[in-house]
N, C-alpha and C. Protein backbone atom coordinates (compact mmCIF):
# COMPACT_ATOMS: atom_id res chain seq x y z
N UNK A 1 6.27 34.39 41.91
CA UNK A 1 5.53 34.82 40.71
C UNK A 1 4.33 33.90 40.50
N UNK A 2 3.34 34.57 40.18
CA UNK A 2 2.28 33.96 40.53
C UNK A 2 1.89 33.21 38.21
N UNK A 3 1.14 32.34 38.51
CA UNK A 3 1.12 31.63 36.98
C UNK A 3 -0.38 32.21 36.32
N UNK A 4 -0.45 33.05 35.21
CA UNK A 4 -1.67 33.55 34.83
C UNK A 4 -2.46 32.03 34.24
N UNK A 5 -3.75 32.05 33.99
CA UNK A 5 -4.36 30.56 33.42
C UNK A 5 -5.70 31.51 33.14
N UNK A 6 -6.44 30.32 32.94
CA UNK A 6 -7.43 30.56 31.94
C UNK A 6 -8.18 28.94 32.58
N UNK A 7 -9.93 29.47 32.93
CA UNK A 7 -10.45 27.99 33.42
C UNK A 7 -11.77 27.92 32.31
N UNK A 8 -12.23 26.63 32.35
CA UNK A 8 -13.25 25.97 31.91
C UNK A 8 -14.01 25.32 33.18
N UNK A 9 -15.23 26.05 33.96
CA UNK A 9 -15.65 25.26 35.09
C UNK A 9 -16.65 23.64 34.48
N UNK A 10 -17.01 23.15 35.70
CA UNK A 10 -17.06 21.86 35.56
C UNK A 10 -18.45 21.77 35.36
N UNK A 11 -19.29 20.85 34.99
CA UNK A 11 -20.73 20.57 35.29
C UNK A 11 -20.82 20.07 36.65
N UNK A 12 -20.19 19.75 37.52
CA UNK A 12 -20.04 19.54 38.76
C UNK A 12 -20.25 20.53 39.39
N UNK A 13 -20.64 21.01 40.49
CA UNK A 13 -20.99 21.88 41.46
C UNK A 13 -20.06 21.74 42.34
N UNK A 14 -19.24 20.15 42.54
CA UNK A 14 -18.42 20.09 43.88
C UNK A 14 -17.50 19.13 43.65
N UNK A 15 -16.03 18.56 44.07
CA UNK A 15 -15.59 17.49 43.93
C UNK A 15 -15.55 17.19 42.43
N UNK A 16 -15.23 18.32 41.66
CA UNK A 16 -14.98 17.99 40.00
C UNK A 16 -13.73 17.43 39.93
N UNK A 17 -13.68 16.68 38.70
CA UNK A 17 -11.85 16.51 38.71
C UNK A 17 -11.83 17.22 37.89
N UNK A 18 -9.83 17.60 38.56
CA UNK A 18 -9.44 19.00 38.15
C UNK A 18 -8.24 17.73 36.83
N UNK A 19 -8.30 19.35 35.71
CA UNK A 19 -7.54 18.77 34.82
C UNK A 19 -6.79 20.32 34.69
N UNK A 20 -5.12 20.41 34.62
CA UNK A 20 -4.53 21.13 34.66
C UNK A 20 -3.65 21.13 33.30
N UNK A 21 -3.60 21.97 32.68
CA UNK A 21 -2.94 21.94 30.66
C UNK A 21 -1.02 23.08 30.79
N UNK A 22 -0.24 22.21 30.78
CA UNK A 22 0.84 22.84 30.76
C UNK A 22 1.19 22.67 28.70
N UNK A 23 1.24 23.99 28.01
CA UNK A 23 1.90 24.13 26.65
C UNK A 23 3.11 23.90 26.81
N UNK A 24 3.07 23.54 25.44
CA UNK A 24 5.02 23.65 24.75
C UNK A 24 5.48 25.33 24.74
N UNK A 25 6.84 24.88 24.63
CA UNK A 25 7.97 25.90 24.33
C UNK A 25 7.22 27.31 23.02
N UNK A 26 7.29 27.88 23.82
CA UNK A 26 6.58 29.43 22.67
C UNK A 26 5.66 29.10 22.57
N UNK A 27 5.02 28.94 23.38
CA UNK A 27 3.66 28.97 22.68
C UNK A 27 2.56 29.47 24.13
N UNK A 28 1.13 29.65 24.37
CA UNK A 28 0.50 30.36 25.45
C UNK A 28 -0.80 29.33 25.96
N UNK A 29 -1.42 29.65 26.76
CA UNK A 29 -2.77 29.41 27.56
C UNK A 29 -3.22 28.76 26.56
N UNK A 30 -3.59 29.61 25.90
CA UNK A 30 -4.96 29.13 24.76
C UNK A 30 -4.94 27.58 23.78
N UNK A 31 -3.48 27.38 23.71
CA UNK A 31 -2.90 26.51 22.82
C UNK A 31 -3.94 24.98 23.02
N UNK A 32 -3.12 24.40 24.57
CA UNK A 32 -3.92 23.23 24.74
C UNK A 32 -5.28 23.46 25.05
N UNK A 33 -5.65 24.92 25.42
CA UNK A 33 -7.49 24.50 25.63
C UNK A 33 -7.93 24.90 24.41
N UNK A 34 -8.14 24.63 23.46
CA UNK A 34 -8.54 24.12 22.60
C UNK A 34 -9.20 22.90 22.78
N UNK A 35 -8.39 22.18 23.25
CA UNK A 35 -9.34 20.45 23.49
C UNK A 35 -10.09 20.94 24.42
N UNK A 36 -10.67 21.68 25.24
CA UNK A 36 -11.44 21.92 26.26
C UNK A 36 -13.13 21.22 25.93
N UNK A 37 -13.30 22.32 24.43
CA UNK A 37 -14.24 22.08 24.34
C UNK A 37 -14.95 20.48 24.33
N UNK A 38 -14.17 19.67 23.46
CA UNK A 38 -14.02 18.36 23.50
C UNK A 38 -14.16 17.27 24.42
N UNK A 39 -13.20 17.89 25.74
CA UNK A 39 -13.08 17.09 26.98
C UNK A 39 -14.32 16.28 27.71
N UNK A 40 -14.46 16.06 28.81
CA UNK A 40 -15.46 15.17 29.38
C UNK A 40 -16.08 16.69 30.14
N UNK A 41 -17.59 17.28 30.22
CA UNK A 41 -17.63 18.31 30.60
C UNK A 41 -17.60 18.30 32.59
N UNK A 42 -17.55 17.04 33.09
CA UNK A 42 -17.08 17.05 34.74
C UNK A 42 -15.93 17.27 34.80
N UNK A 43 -14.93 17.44 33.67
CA UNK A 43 -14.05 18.02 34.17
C UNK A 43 -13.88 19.25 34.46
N UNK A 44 -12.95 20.03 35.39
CA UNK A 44 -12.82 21.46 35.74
C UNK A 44 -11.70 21.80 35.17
N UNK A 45 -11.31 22.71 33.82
CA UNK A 45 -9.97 22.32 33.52
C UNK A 45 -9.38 24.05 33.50
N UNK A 46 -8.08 23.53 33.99
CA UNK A 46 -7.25 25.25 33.91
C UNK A 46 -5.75 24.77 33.24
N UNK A 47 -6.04 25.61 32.41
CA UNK A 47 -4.98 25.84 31.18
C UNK A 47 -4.35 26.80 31.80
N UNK A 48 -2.39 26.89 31.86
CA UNK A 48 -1.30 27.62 32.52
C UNK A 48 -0.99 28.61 31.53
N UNK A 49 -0.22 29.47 32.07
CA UNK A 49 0.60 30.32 31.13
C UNK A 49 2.07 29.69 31.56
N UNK A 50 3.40 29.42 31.00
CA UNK A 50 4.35 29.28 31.49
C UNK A 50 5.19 30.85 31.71
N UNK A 51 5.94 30.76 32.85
CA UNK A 51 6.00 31.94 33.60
C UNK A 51 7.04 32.93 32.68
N UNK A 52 7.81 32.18 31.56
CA UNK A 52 9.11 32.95 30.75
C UNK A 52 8.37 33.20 29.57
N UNK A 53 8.30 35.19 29.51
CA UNK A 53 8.10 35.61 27.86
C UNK A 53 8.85 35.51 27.27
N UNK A 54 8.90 34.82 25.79
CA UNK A 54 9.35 35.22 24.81
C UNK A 54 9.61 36.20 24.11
N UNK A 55 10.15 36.26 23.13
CA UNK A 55 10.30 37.46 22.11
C UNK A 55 10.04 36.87 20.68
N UNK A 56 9.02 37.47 19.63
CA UNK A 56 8.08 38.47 19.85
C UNK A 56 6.93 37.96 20.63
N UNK A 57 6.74 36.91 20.97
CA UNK A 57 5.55 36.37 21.29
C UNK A 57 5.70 34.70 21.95
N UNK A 58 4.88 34.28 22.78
CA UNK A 58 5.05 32.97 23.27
C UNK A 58 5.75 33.00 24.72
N UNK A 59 5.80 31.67 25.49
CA UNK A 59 6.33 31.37 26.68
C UNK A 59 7.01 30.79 26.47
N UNK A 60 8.14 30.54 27.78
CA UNK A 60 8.72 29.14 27.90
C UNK A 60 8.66 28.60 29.45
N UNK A 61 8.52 27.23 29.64
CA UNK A 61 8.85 26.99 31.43
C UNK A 61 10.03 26.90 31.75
N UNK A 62 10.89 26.84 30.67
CA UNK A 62 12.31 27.33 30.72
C UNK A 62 13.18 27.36 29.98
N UNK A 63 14.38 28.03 29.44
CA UNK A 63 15.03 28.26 28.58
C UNK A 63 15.87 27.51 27.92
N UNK A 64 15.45 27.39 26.62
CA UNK A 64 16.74 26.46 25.74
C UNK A 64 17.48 26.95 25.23
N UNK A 65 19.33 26.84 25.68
CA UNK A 65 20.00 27.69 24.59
C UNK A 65 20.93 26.47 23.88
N UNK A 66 21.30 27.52 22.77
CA UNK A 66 21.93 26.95 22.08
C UNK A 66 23.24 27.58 22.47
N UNK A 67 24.55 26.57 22.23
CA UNK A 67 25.72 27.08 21.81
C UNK A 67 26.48 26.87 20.41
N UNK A 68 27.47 27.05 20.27
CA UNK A 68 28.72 27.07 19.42
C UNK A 68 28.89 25.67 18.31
N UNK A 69 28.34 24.45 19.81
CA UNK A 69 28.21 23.46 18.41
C UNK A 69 27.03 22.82 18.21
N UNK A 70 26.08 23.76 18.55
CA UNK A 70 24.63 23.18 17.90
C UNK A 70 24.11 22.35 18.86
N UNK A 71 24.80 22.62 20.18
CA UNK A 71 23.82 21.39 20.99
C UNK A 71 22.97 22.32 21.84
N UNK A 72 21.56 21.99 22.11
CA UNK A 72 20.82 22.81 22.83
C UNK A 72 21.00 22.12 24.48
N UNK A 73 20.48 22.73 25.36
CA UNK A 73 20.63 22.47 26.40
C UNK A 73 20.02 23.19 27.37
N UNK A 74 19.21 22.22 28.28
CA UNK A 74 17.87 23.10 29.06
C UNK A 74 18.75 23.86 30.06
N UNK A 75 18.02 24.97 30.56
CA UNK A 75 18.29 25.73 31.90
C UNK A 75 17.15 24.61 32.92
N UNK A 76 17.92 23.84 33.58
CA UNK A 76 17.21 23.33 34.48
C UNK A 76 17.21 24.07 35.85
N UNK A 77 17.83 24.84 36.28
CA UNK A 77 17.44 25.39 37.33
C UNK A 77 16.30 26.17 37.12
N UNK A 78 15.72 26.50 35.75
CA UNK A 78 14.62 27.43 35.52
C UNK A 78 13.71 26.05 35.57
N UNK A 79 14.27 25.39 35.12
CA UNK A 79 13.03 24.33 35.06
C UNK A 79 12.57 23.81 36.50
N UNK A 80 13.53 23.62 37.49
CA UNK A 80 12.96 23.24 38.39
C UNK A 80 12.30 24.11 39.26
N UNK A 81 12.43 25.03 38.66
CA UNK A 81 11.56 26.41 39.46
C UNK A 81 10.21 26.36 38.97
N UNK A 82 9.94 26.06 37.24
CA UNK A 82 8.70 25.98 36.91
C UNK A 82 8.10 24.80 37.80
N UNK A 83 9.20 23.65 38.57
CA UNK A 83 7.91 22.57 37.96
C UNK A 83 7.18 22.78 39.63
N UNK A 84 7.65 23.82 40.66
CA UNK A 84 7.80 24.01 41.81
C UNK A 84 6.58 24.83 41.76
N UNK A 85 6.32 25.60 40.59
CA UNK A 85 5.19 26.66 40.99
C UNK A 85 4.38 25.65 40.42
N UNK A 86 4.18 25.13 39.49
CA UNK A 86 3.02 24.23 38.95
C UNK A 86 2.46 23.79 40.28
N UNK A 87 3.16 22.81 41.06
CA UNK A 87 3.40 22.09 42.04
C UNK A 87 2.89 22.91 43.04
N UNK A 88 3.02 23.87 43.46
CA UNK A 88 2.24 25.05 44.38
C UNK A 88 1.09 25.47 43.89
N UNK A 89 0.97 25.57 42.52
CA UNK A 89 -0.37 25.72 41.61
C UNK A 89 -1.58 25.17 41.95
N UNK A 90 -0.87 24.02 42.21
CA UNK A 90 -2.06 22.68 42.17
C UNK A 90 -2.97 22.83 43.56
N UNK A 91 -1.79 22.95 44.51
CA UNK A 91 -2.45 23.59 46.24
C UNK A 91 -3.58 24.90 46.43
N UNK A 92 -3.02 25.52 45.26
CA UNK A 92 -4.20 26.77 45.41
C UNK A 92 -5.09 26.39 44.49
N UNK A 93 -5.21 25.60 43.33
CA UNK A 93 -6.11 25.44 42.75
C UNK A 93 -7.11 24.55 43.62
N UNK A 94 -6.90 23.50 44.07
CA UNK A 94 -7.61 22.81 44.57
C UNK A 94 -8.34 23.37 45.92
N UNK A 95 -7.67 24.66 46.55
CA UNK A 95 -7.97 25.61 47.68
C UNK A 95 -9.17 26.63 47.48
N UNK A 96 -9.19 26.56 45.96
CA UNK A 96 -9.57 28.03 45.53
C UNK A 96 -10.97 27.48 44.89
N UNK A 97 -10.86 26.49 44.05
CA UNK A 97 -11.93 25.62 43.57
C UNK A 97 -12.89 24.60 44.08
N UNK A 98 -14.13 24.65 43.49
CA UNK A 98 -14.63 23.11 43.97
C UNK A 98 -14.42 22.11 43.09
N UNK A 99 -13.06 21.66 43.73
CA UNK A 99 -12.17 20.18 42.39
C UNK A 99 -11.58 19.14 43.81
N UNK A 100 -11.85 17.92 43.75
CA UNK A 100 -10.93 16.83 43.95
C UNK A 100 -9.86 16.56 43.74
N UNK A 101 -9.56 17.36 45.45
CA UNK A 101 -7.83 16.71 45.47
C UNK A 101 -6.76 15.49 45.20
N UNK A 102 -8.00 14.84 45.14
CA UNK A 102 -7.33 13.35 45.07
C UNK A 102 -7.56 12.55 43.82
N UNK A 103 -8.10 13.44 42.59
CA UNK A 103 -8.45 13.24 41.07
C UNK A 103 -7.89 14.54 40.13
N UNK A 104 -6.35 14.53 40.00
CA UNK A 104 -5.94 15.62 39.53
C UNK A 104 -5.03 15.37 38.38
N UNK A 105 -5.47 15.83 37.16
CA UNK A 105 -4.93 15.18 35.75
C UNK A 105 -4.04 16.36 35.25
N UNK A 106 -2.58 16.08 35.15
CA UNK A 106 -1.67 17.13 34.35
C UNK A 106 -1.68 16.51 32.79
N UNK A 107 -2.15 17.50 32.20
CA UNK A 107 -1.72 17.45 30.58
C UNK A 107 -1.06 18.64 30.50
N UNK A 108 -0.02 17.99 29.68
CA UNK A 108 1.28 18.49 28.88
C UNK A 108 1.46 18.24 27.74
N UNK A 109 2.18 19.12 26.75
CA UNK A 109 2.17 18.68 25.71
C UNK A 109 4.06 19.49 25.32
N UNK A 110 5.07 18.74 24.69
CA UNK A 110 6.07 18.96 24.43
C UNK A 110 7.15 19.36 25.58
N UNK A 111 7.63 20.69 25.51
CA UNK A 111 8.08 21.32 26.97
C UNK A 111 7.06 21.32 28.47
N UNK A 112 5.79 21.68 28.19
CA UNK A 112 5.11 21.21 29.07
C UNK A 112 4.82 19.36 29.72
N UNK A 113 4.95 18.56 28.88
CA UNK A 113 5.14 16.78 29.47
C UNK A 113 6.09 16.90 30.10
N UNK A 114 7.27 17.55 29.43
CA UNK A 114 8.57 17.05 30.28
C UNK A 114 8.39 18.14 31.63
N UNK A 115 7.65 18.87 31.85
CA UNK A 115 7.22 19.30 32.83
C UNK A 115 6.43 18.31 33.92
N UNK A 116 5.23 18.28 33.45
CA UNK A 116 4.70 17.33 33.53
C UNK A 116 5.17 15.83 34.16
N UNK A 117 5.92 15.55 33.90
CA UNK A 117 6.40 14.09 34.35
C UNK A 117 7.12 14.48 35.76
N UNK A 118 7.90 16.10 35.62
CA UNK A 118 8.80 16.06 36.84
C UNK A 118 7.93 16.58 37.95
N UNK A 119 6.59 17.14 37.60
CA UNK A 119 6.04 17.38 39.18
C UNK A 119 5.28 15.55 39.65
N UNK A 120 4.99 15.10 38.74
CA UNK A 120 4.13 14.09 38.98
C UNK A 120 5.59 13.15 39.64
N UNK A 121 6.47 12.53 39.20
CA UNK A 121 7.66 12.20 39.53
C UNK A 121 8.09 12.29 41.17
N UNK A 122 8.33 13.75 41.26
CA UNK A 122 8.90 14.75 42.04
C UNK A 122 8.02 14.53 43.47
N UNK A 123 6.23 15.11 43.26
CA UNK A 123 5.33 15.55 43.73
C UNK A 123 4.46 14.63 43.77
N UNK A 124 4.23 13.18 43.82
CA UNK A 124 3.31 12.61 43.55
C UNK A 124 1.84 12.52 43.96
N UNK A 125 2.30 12.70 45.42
CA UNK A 125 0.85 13.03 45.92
C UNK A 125 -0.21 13.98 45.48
N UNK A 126 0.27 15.43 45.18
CA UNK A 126 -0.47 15.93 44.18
C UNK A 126 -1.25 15.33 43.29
N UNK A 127 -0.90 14.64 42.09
CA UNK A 127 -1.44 14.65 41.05
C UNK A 127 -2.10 12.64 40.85
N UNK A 128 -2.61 12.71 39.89
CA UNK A 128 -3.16 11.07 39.76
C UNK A 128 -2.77 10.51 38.39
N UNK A 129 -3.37 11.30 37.19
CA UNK A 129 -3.17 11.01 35.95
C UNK A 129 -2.33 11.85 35.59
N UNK A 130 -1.59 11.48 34.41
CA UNK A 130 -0.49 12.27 33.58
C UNK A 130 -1.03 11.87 32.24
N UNK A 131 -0.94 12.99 31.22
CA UNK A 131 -1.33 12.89 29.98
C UNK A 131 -0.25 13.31 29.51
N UNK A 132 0.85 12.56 28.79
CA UNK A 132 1.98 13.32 28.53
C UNK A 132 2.21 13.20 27.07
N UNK A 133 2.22 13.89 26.34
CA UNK A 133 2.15 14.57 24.64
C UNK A 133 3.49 14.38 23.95
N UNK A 134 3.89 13.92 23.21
CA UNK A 134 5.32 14.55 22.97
C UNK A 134 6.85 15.23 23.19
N UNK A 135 6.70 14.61 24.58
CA UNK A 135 8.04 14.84 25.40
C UNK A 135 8.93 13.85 25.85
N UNK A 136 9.78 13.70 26.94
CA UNK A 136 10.03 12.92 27.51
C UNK A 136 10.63 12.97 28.69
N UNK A 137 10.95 12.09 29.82
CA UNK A 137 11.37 12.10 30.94
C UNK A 137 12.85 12.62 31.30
N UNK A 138 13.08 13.88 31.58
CA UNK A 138 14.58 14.46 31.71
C UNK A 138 14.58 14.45 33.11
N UNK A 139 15.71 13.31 33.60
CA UNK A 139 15.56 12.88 35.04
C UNK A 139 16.47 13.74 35.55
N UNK A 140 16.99 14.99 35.70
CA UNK A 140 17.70 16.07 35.84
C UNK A 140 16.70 17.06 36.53
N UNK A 141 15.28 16.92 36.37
CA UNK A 141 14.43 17.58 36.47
C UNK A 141 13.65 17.14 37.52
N UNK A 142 14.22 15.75 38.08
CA UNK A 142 13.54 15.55 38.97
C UNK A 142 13.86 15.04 40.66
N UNK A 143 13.28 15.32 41.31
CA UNK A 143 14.06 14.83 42.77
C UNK A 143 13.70 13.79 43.95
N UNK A 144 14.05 13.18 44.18
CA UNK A 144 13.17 12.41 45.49
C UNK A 144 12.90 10.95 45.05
N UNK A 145 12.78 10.32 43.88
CA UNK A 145 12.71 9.04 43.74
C UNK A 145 12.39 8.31 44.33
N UNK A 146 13.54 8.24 45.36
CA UNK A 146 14.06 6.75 46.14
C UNK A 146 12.46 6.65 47.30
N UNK A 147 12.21 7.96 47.71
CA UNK A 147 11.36 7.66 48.89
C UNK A 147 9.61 7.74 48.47
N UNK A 148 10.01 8.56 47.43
CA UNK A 148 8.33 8.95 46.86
C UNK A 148 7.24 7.05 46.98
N UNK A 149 5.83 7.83 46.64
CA UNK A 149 5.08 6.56 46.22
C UNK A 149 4.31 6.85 45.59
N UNK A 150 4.38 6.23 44.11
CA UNK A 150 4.18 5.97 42.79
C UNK A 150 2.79 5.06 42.54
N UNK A 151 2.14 4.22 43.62
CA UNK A 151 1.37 3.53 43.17
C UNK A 151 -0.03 3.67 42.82
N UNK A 152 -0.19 4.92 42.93
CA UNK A 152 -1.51 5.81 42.46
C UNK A 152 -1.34 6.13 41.49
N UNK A 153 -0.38 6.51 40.37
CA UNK A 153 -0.15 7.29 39.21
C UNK A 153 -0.24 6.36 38.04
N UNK A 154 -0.81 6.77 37.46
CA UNK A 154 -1.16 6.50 35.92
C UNK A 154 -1.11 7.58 34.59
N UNK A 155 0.34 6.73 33.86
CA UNK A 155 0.04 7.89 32.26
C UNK A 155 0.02 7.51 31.08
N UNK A 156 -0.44 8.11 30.44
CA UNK A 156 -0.50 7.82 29.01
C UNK A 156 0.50 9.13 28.27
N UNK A 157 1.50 8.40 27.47
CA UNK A 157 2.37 8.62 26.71
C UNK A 157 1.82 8.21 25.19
N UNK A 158 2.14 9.47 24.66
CA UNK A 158 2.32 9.03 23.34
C UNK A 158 2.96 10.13 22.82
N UNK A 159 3.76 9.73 21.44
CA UNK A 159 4.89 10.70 20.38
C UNK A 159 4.79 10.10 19.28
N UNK A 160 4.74 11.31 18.06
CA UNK A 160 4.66 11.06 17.15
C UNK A 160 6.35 10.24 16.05
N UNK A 161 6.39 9.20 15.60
CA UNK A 161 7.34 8.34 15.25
C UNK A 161 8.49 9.24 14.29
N UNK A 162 7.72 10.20 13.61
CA UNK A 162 8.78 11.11 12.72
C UNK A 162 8.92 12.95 13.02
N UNK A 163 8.59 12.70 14.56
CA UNK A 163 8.99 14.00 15.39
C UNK A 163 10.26 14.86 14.76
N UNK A 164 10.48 15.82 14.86
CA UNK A 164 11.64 16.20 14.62
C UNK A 164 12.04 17.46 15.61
N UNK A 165 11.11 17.86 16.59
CA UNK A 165 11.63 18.65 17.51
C UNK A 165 12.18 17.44 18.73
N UNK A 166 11.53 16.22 19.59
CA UNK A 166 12.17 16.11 19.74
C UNK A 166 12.25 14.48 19.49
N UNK A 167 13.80 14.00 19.63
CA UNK A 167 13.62 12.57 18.90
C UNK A 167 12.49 11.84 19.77
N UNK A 168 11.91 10.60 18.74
CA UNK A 168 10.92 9.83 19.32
C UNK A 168 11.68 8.81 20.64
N UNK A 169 13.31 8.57 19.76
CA UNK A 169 13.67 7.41 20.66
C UNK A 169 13.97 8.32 22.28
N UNK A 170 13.71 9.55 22.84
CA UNK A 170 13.64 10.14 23.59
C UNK A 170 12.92 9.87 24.28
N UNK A 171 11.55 9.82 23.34
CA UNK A 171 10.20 9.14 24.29
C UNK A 171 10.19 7.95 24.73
N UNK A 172 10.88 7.21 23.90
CA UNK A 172 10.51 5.69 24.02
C UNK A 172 11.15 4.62 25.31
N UNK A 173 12.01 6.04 25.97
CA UNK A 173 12.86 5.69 27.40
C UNK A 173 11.75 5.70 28.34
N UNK A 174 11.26 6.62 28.17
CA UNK A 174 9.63 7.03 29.45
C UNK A 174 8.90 5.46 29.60
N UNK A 175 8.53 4.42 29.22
CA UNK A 175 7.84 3.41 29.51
C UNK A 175 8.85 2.46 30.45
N UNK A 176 10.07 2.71 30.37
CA UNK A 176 11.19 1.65 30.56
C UNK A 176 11.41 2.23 31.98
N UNK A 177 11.57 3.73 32.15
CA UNK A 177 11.57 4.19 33.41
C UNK A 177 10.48 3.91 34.04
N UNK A 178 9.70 4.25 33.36
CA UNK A 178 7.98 4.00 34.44
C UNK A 178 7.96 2.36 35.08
N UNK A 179 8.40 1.57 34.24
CA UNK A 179 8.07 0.10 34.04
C UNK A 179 9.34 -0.15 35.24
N UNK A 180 11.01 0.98 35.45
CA UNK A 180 11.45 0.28 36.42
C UNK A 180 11.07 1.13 38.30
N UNK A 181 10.12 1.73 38.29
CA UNK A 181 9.37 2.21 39.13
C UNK A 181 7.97 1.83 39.78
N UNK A 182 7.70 0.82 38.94
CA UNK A 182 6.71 -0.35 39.15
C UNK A 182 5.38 0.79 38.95
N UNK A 183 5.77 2.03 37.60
CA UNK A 183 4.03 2.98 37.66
C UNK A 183 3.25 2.61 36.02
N UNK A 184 2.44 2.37 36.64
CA UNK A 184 0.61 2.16 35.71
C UNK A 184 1.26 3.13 34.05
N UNK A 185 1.39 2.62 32.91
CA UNK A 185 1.27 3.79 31.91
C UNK A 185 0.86 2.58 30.35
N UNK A 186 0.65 3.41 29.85
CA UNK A 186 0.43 3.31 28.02
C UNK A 186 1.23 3.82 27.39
N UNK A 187 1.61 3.45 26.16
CA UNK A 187 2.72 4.34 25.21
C UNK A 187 2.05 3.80 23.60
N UNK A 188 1.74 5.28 23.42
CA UNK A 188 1.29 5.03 21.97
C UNK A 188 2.38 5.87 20.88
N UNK A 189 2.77 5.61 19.58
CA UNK A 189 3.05 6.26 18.90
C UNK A 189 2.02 6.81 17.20
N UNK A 190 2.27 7.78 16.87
CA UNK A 190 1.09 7.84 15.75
C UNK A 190 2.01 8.08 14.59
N UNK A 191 2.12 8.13 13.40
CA UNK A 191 2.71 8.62 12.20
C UNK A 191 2.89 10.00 11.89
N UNK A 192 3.26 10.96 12.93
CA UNK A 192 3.37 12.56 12.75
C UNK A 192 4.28 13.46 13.20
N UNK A 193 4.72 14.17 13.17
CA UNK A 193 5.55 14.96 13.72
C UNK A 193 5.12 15.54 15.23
N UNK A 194 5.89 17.09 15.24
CA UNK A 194 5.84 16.99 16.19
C UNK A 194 4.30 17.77 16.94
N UNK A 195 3.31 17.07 17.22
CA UNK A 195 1.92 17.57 17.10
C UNK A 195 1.00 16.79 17.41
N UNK A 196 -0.51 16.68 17.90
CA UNK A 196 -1.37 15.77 18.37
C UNK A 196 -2.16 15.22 16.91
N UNK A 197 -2.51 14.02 16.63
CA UNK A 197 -3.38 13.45 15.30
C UNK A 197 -4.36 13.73 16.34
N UNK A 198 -5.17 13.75 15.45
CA UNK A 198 -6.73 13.06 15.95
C UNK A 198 -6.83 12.12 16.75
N UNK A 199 -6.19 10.85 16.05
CA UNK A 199 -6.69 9.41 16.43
C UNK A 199 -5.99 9.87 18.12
N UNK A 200 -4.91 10.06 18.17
CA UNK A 200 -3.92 10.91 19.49
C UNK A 200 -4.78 11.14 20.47
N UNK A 201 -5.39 12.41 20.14
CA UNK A 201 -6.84 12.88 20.76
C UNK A 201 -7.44 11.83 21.36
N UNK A 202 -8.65 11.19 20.43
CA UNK A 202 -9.29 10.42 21.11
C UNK A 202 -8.72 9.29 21.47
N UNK A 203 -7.60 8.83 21.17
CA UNK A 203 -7.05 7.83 22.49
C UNK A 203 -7.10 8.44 23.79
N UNK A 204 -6.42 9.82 23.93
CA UNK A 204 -6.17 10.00 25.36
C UNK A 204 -7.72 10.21 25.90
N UNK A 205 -8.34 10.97 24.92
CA UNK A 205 -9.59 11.23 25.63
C UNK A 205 -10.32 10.31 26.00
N UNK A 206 -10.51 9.07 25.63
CA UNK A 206 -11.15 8.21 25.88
C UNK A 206 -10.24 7.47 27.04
N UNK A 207 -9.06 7.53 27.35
CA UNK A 207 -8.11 6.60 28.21
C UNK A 207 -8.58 7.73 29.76
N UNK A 208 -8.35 8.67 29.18
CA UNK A 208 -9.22 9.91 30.60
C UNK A 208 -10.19 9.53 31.11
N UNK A 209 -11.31 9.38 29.91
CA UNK A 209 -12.75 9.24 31.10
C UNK A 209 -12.59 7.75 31.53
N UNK A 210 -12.33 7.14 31.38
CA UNK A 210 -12.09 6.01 31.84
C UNK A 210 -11.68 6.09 33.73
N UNK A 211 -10.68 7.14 33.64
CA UNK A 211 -10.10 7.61 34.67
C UNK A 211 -10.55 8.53 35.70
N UNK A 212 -11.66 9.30 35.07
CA UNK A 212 -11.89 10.23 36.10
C UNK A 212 -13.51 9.90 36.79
């Protein structure tokens, strides 16, 4: 199944860096490009659809159910299927486009970070920067560890302190993992739920161009 998106081309003519936007749970394309306009304009950026419709409206990259006593619980085999096409995504994007393979930024935000972390994780060579929003590292989601190499990757984390979709102290594992993997990251928290501030914004945005 192929992933519908939505692009913003680059002021670059060639060798743009590519910036790739995975959304949260229910929600579509359009969500994270919004910051598009904002962004650094050398970037080339393509905003995803995640591949599961909702009802009445919205995606998911994979399904959360609930049971009997209130505990939710991911379908990770759906998940590791999403993070596989992302991950194949990236091959045709960079095939199909004039973008730099070797300057490739996943932003995520909620269900999409925790996406996010497992192709970059998983897949490393792919990708360079991780912009990861309000999620956190569900190591269930990810494979290969022991042999991968990590020393190119750099992310910036940040979650808001009075989240309530998902807990902050969720997030606050992601630096401790990164830190015992010996990978490059930041961890900011802001005073908000579950959602980007401003100040949020231009941290990452400014921690980006730095990067690209």
């Amino acid at each position: 199944m192929k992933l519908h998106y939505i692009t913003r081309p680059s002021s670059l003519k060639e060798n743009a860096p590519l910036l790739i936007m995975c959304h949260g749970y229910g929600s579509d394309e359009n969500d994270l490009f919004s910051f598009a306009q904002e962004l650094p304009e050398e970037l080339f950026i393509i905003s995803l659809r995640a591949p599961y419709p909702m009802q009445p409206f919205g995606n998911a990259w994979y399904a959360i159910n609930f049971d009997a006593q209130q505990n939710k619980w991911n379908d990770v085999e759906q998940a590791i299927e999403s993070r596989d096409k992302i991950s194949n995504f990236i091959d045709e994007a960079c095939a199909t486009y004039p973008v730099n393979k070797e300057n490739v930024t996943l932003l995520g935000f909620s269900q999409g970070t925790i996406l996010s972390y497992a192709v970059a994780l998983t897949y490393p060579e792919k990708v360079k920067n991780i912009v990861a929003l309000s999620g956190y590292i569900s190591e269930d989601m990810i494979t290969n560890t022991k042999n991968n190499n990590y020393s190119h990757l750099d992310f910036y984390c940040s979650h808001g302190s009075v989240d309530q979709v998902i807990p902050v102290d969720w997030a606050r594992k992601a630096p401790k993992f990164l830190d015992n993997q010996n990978i490059k990251h930041s961890y900011s928290e802001f005073p908000v739920g579950h959602g980007v501030a401003p100040q949020n914004f231009y941290e990452f945005r400014s921690w980006l161009e730095q990067r690209i």
